[in-house]
Protein backbone atom coordinates (compact mmCIF):
# COMPACT_ATOMS: atom_id res chain seq x y z
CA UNK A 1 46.17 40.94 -53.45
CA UNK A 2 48.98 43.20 -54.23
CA UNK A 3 52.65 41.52 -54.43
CA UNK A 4 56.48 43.09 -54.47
CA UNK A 5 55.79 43.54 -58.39
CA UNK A 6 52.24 45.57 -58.07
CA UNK A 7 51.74 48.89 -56.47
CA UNK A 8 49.19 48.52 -52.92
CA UNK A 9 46.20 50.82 -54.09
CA UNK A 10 45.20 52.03 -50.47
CA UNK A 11 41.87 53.96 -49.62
CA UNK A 12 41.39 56.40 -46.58
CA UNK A 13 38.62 56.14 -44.22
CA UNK A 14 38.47 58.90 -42.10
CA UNK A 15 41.34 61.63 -42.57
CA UNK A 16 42.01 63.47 -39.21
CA UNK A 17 45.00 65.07 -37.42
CA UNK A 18 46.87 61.70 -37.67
CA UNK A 19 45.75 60.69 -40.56
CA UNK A 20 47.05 64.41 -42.32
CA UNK A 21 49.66 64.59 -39.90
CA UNK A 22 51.17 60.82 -40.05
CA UNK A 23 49.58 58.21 -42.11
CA UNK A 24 49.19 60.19 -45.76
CA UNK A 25 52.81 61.47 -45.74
CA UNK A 26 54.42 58.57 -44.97
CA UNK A 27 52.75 56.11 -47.12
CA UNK A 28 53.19 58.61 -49.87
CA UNK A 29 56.67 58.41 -49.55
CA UNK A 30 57.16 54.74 -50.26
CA UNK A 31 57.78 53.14 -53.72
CA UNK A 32 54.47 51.39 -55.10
CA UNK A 33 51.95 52.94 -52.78
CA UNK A 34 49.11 54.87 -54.33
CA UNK A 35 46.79 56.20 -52.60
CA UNK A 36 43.45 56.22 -54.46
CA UNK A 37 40.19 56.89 -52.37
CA UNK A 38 38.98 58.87 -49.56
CA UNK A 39 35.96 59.09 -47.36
CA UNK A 40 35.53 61.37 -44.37
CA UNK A 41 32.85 62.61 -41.73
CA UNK A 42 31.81 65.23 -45.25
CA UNK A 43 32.01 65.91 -48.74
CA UNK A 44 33.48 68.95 -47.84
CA UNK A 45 36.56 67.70 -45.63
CA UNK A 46 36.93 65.16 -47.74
CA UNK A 47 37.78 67.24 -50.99
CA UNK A 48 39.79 69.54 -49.09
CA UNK A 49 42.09 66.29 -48.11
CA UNK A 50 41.97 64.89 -51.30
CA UNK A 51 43.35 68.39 -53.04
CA UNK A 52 45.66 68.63 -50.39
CA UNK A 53 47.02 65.10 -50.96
CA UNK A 54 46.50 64.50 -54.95
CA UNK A 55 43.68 61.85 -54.09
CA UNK A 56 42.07 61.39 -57.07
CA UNK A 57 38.71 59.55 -56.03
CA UNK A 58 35.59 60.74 -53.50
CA UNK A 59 33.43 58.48 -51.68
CA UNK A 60 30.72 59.75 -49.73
CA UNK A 61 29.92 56.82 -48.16
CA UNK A 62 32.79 54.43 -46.39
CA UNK A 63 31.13 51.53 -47.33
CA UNK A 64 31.12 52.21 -50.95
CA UNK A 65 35.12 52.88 -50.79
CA UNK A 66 35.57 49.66 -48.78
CA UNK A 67 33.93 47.66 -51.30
CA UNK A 68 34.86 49.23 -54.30
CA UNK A 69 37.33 47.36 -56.59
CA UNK A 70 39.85 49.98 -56.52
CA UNK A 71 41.95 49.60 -53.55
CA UNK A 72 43.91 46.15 -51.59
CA UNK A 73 44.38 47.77 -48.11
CA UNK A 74 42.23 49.92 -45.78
CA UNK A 75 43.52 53.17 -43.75
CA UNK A 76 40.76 53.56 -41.34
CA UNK A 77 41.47 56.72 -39.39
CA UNK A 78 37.94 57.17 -37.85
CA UNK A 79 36.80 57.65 -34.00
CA UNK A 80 36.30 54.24 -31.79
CA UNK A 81 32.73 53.30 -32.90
CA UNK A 82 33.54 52.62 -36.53
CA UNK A 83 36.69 50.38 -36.42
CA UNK A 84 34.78 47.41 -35.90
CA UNK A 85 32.40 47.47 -38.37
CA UNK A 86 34.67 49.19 -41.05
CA UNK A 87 37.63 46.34 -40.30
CA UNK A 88 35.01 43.57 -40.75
CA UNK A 89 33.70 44.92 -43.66
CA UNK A 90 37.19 45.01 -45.63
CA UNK A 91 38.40 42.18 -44.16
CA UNK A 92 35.14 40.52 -45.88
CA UNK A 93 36.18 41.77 -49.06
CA UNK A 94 39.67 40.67 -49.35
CA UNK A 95 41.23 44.00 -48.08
CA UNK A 96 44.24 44.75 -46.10
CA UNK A 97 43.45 46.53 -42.80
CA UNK A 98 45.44 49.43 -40.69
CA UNK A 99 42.82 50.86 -38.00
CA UNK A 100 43.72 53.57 -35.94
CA UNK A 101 43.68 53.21 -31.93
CA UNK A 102 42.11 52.19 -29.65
CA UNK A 103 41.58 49.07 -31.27
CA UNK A 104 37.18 49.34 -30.37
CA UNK A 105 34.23 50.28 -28.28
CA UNK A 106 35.08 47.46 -25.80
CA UNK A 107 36.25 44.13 -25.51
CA UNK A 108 33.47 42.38 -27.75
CA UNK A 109 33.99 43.97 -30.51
CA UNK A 110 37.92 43.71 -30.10
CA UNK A 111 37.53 39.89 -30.21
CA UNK A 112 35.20 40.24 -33.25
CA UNK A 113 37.60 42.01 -35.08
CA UNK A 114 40.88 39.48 -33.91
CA UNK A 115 38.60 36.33 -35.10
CA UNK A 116 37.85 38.15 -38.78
CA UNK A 117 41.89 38.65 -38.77
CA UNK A 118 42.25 35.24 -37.77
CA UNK A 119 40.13 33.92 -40.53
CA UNK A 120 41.56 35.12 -43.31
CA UNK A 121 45.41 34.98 -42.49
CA UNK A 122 46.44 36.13 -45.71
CA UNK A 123 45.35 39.36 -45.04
CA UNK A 124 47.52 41.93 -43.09
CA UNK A 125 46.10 43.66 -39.64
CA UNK A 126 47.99 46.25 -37.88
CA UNK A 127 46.85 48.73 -34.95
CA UNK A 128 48.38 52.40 -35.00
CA UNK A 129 50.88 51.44 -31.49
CA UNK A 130 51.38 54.00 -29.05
CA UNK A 131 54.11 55.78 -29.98
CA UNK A 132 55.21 57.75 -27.19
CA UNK A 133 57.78 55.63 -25.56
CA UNK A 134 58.63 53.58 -28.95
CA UNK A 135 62.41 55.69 -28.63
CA UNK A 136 62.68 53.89 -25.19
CA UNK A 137 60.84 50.61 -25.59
CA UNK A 138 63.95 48.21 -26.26
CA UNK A 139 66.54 49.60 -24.25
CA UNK A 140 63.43 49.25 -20.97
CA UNK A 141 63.16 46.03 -21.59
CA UNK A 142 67.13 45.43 -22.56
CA UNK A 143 67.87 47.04 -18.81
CA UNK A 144 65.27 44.20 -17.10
CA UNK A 145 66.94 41.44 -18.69
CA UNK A 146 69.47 42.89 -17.37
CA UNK A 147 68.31 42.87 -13.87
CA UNK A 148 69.25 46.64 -13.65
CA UNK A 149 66.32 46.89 -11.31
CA UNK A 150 66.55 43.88 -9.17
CA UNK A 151 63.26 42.20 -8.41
CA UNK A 152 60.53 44.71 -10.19
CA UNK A 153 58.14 45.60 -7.18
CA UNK A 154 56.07 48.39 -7.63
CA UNK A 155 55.38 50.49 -11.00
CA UNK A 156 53.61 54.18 -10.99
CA UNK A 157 52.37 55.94 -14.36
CA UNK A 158 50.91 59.41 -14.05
CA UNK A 159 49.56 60.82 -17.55
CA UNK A 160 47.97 64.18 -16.43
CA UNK A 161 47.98 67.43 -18.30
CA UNK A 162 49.10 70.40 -16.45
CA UNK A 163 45.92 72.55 -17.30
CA UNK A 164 42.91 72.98 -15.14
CA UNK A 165 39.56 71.46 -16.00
CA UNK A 166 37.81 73.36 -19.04
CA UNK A 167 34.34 73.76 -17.51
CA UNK A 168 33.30 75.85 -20.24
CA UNK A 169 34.37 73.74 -23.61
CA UNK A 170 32.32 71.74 -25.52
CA UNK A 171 32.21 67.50 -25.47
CA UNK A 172 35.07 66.16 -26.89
CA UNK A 173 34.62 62.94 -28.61
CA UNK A 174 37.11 61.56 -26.25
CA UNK A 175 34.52 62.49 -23.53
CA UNK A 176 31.42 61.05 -25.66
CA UNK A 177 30.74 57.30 -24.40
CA UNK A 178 28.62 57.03 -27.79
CA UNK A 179 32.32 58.12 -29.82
CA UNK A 180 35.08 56.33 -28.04
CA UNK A 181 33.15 53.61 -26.07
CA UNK A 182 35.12 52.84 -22.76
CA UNK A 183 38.09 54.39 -23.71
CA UNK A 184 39.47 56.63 -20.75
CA UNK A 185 41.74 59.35 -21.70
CA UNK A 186 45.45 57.98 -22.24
CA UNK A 187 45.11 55.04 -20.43
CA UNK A 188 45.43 52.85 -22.83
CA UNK A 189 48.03 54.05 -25.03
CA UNK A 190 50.43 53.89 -21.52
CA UNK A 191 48.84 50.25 -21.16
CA UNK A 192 50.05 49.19 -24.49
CA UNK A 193 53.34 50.51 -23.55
CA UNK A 194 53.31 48.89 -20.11
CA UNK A 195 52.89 45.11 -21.87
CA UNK A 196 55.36 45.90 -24.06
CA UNK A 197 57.71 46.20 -20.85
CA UNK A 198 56.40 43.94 -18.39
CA UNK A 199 53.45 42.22 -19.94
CA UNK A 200 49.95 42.10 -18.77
CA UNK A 201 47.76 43.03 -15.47
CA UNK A 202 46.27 39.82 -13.20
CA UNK A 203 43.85 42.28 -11.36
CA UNK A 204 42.55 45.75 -11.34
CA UNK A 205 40.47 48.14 -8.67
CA UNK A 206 39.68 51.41 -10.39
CA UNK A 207 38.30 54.25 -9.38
CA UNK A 208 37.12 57.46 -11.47
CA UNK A 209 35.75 61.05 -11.35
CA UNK A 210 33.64 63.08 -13.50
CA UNK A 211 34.04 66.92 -13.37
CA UNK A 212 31.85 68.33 -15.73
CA UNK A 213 28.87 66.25 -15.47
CA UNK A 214 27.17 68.21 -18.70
CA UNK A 215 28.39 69.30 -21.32
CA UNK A 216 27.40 70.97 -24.76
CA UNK A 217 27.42 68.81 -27.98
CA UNK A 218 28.35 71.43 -30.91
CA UNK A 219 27.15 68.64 -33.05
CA UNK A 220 23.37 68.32 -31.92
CA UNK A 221 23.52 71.76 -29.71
CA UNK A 222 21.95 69.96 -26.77
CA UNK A 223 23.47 69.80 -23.28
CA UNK A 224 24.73 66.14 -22.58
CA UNK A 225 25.56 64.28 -19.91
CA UNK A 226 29.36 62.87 -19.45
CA UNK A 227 30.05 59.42 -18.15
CA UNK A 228 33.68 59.30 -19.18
CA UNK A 229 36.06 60.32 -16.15
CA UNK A 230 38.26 63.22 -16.28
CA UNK A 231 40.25 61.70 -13.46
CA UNK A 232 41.42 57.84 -13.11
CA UNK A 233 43.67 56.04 -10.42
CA UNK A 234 44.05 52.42 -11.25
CA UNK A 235 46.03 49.85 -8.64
CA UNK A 236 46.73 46.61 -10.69
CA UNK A 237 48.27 43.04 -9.52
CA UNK A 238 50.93 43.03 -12.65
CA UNK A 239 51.57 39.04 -13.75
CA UNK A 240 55.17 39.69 -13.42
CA UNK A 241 54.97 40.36 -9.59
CA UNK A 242 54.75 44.39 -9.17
CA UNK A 243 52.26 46.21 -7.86
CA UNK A 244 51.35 49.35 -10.44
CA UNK A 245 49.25 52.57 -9.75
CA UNK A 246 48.37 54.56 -13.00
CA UNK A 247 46.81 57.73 -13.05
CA UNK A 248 44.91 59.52 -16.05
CA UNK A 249 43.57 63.03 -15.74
CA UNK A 250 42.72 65.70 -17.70
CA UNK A 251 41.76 68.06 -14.55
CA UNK A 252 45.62 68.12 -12.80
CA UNK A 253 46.09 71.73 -13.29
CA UNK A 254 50.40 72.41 -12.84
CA UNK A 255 50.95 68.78 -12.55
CA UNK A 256 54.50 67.81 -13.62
CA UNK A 257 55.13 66.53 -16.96
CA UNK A 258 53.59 62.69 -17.19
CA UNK A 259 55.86 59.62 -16.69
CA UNK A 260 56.18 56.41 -15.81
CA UNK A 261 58.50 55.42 -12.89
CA UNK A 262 59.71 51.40 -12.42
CA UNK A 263 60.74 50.70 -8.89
CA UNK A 264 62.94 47.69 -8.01
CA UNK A 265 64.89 46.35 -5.32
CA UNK A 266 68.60 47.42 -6.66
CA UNK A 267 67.24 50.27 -9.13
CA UNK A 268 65.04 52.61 -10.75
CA UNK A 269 63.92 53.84 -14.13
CA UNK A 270 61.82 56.55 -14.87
CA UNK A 271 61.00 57.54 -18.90
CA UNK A 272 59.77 61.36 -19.06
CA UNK A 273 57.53 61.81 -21.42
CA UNK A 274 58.09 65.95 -21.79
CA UNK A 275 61.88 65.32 -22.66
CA UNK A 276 61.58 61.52 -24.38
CA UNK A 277 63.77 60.64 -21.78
CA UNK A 278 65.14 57.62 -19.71
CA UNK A 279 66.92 58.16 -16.13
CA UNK A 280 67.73 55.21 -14.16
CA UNK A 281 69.82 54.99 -10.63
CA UNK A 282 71.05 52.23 -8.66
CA UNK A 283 71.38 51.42 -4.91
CA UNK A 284 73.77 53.47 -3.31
CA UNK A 285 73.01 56.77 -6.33
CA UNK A 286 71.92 59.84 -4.83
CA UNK A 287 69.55 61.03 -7.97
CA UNK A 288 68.48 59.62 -11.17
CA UNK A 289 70.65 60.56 -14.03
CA UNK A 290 69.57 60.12 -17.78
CA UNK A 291 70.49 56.85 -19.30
CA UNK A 292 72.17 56.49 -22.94
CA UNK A 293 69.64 55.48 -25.89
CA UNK A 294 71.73 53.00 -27.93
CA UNK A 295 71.54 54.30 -31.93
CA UNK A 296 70.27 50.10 -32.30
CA UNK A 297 67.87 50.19 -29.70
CA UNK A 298 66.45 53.77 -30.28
CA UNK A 299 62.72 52.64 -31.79
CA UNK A 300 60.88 55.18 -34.09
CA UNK A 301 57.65 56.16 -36.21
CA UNK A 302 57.73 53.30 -39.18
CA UNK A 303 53.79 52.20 -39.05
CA UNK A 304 53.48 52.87 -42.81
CA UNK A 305 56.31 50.86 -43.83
CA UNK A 306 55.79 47.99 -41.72
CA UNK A 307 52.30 48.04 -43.36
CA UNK A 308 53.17 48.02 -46.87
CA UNK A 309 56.23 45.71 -46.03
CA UNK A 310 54.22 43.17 -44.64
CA UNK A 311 51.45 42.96 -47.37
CA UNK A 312 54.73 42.61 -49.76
CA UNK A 313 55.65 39.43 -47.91
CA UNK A 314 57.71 41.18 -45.22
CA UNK A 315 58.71 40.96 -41.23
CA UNK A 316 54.93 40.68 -40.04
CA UNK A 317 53.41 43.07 -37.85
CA UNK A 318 54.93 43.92 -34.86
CA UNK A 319 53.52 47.00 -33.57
CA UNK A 320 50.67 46.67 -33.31
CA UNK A 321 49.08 43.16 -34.03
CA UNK A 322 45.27 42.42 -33.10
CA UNK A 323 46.21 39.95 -30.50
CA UNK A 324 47.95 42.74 -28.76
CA UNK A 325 44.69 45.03 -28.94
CA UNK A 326 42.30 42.80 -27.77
CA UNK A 327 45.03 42.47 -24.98
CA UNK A 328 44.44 46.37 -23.89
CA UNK A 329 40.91 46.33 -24.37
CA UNK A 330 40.37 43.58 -22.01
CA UNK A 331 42.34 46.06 -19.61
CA UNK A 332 40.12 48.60 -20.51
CA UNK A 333 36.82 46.38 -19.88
CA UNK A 334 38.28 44.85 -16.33
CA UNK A 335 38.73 49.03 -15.75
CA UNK A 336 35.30 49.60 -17.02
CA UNK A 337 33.82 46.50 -14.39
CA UNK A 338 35.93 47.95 -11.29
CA UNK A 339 34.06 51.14 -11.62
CA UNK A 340 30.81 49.84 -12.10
CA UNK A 341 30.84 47.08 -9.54
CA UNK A 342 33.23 48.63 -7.05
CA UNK A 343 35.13 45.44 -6.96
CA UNK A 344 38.42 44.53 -8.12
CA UNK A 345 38.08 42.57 -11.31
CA UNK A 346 40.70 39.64 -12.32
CA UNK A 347 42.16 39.34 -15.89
CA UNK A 348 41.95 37.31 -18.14
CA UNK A 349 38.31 37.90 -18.64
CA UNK A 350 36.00 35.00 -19.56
């Protein structure tokens, strides 16, 4: 295991738009940190990442860069149906792990994954957090303390795009049940963000749509069918006390921008997402006006570091720990049950 003194000899398993985008340049920026491996869906993509990066070593196979003897901690950067196998695997061999989101396929292998963690506590875990609202995050919860809203009664998220449905493009591997397992669009990234305010659902009723019930699979160049909505509405009994309604749709064609509104008795808040923005208004206010970000409460994009720094002995994981994953996918499986039984489904789940 690496220690302050050593470098952390990391190896890349799966190297996508985040992965490029986020993950790469930021751990190549801090002291120690060599990146030494990659695998990817190809040969191909792989060697064009590792030229564009200075990775020195290939694997064509993410099992051989897991297990070989080169690297302490795992970037796995892969769809959904990999992260549980490829976390158990390096966890097995004495590797650090930092999986993309969502955390799995569904709740099973979410647990699966927390127990491995759990077993072998010297070993670091960490979940890529949502990151949209991280700017926001402290002050929120800084402002219910507070009691800026009163008594918290009702909450209302609505993540929608403002294009209309594609009927003509391809499957996405967000739409592909076999790819990102019951995973619905951005609902969970706004449910990791709602715990972080207000904690966890009681109850859920869901309800979902499916627009383009076929779609082409560039991949296999058959026509498929789609089982993942392109339109959600979720009502949910919140354990603080609120009632929430969330909405996730890809099909809301001129919607506004998304957001996420908190309603109390003596205030509200509303963060828009567009502008990475808080307004807030009281009692007695005719409009919302935007609220001031303290410079110490004002969260931001430090996965990497909080990665490294915790294999070096550091703060541990805070964003996003296993515990806190398996907490979103069991919202994701109660979501999964409503639609299926056409019942509202209670949390926790046994």
């Amino acid at each position: 295991m690496a220690t302050p003194e050593l470098s952390v000899r990391v190896g890349i398993v799966g190297a996508g738009g985040n992965t490029q985008s986020r993950h790469l340049p930021e751990l190549q920026k801090i002291h120690g940190v060599e990146i030494v491996s990659v695998a990817n869906r190809s040969r191909e993509s792989a060697e064009r990442v590792a030229q564009q990066f200075g990775i020195p070593t290939i694997y064509d196979r993410w099992e051989d860069l897991v297990h070989a003897d080169d690297t302490d901690a795992i970037v796995i950067g892969t769809w959904p149906y990999t992260h549980c196998a490829m976390t158990l695997a390096a966890l097995d061999v004495g590797k650090h792990v930092l999986c993309e989101a969502r955390m799995a396929m569904n709740l099973d292998e979410a647990r699966l994954m927390l127990a491995a963690s759990q077993s072998r506590p010297q070993l670091v875990t960490q979940l890529v957090p949502s990151p949209m609202t991280l700017g926001v995050d402290r002050t929120i919860r800084r402002l219910l303390g507070e009691g800026y809203l009163g008594e918290l009664l009702a909450i209302d998220i609505q993540a929608g795009g403002s294009e209309f449905v594609a009927t003509d493009a391809p499957l996405q591997w967000r739409q592909d049940r076999t790819k990102s397992g019951l995973n619905i669009l951005s609902m969970g990234i706004w449910y990791e963000a709602l715990l972080r305010w207000v904690g966890e659902a009681t109850r859920v009723l869901a309800l979902g749509k499916v627009a383009v019930p076929r779609r082409l699979d560039a991949d296999s160049g058959r026509t498929v069918t789609v089982t993942i909505p392109d339109h959600m509405d979720i009502m949910a009994e919140m354990a603080c006390g609120a009632q929430a309604h969330l909405q996730f749709s890809n099909i809301t064609g001129l919607a506004r921008s998304a957001s996420a509104w908190l309603f109390g008795s003596a205030g509200t808040l509303q963060f828009r997402l567009r502008e990475n923005a808080l307004y807030g208004g009281r009692k007695g206010d005719e409009a919302l006006s935007p609220l001031p970000i303290p410079d110490e409460e004002r969260g931001f994009w430090r996965v990497e570091q909080e990665f490294i720094g915790a294999i070096h002995g550091g703060a541990p994981i805070r964003l996003t720990t296993f515990e806190d994953g398996v907490r979103y996918m069991e919202f994701t499986e109660a979501v999964a049950r409503s639609m299926e039984q056409g019942a509202a489904i209670r949390l926790p789940l046994s």
